[in-house]
Protein backbone atom coordinates (compact mmCIF):
# COMPACT_ATOMS: atom_id res chain seq x y z
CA UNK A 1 -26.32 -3.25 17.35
CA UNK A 2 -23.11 -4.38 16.12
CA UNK A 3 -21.34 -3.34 13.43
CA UNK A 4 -19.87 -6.21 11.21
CA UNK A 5 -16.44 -5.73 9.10
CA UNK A 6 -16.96 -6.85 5.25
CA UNK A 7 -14.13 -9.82 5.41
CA UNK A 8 -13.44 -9.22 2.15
CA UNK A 9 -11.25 -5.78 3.37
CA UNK A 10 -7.90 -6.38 4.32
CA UNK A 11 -7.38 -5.15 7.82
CA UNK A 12 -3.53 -4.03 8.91
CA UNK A 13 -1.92 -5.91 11.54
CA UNK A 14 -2.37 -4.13 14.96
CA UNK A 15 1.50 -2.89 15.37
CA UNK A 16 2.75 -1.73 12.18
CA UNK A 17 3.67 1.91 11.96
CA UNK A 18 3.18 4.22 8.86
CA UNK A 19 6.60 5.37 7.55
CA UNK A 20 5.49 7.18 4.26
CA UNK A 21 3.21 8.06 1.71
CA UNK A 22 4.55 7.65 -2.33
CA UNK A 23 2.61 9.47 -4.86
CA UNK A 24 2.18 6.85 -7.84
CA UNK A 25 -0.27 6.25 -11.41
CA UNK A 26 -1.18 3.73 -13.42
CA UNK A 27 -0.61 3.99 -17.40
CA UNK A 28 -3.93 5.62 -17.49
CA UNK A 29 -2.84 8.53 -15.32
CA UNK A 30 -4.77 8.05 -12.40
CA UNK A 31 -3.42 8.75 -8.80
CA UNK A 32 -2.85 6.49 -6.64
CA UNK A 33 -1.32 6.57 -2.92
CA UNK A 34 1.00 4.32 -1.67
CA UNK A 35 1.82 3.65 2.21
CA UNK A 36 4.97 2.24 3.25
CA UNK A 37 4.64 0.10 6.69
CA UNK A 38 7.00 -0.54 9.39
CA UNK A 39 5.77 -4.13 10.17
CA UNK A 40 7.31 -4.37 13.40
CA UNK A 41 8.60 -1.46 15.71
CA UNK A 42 12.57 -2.16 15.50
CA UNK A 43 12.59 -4.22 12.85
CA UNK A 44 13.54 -3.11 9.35
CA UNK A 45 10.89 -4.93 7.52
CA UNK A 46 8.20 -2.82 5.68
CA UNK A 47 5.22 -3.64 3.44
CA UNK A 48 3.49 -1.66 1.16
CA UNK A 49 -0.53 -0.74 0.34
CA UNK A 50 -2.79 1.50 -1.25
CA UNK A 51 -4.29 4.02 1.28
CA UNK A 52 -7.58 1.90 0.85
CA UNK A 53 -5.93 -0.79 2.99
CA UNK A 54 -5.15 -2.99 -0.52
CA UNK A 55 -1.65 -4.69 -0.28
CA UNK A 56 0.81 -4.04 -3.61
CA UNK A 57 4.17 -5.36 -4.28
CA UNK A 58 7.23 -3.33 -4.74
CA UNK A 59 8.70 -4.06 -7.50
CA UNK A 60 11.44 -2.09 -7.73
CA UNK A 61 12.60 1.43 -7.23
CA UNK A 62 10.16 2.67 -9.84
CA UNK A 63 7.13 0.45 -9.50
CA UNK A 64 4.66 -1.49 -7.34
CA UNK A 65 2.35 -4.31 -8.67
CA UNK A 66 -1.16 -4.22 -7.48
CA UNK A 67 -2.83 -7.45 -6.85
CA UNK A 68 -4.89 -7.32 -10.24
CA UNK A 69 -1.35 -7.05 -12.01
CA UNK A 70 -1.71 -3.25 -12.45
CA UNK A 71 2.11 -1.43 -12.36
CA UNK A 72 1.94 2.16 -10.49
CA UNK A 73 4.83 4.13 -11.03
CA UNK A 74 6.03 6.54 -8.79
CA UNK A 75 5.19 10.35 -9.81
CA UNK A 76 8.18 12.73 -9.87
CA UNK A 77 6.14 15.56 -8.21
């Protein structure tokens, strides 16, 4: 039997490292985690996704944009 991936989940790219984890919330308060990706070992590129594997946009030094248009801040503790 072979298991099938939904194709709908995005899958990482095979040789990105995880740099760090940013505690964030929405407006509403809920928690959300945010991994920051070394794209490519030596390189100083990084992206950015919820721990669920769904890309977000950093926005800037206080906020990422999910792709729904939802703005997580980052939580001070």
């Amino acid at each position: 039997m072979v298991a099938l991936q939904d194709p709908v989940a995005p899958q990482p790219p095979r040789n990105r490292r995880e740099l760090y984890r940013e505690k964030c919330q929405d407006e509403d308060g809920n928690r959300f985690t945010v991994i920051v990706w070394q794209n490519k070992p030596g390189l100083s590129t990084v992206s950015y996704s919820l721990a669920d594997g769904t890309p977000v946009h950093y926005e800037d030094e206080c906020y990422f944009a999910t792709p729904t248009g939802k703005m997580l801040t980052r939580c001070e503790d």
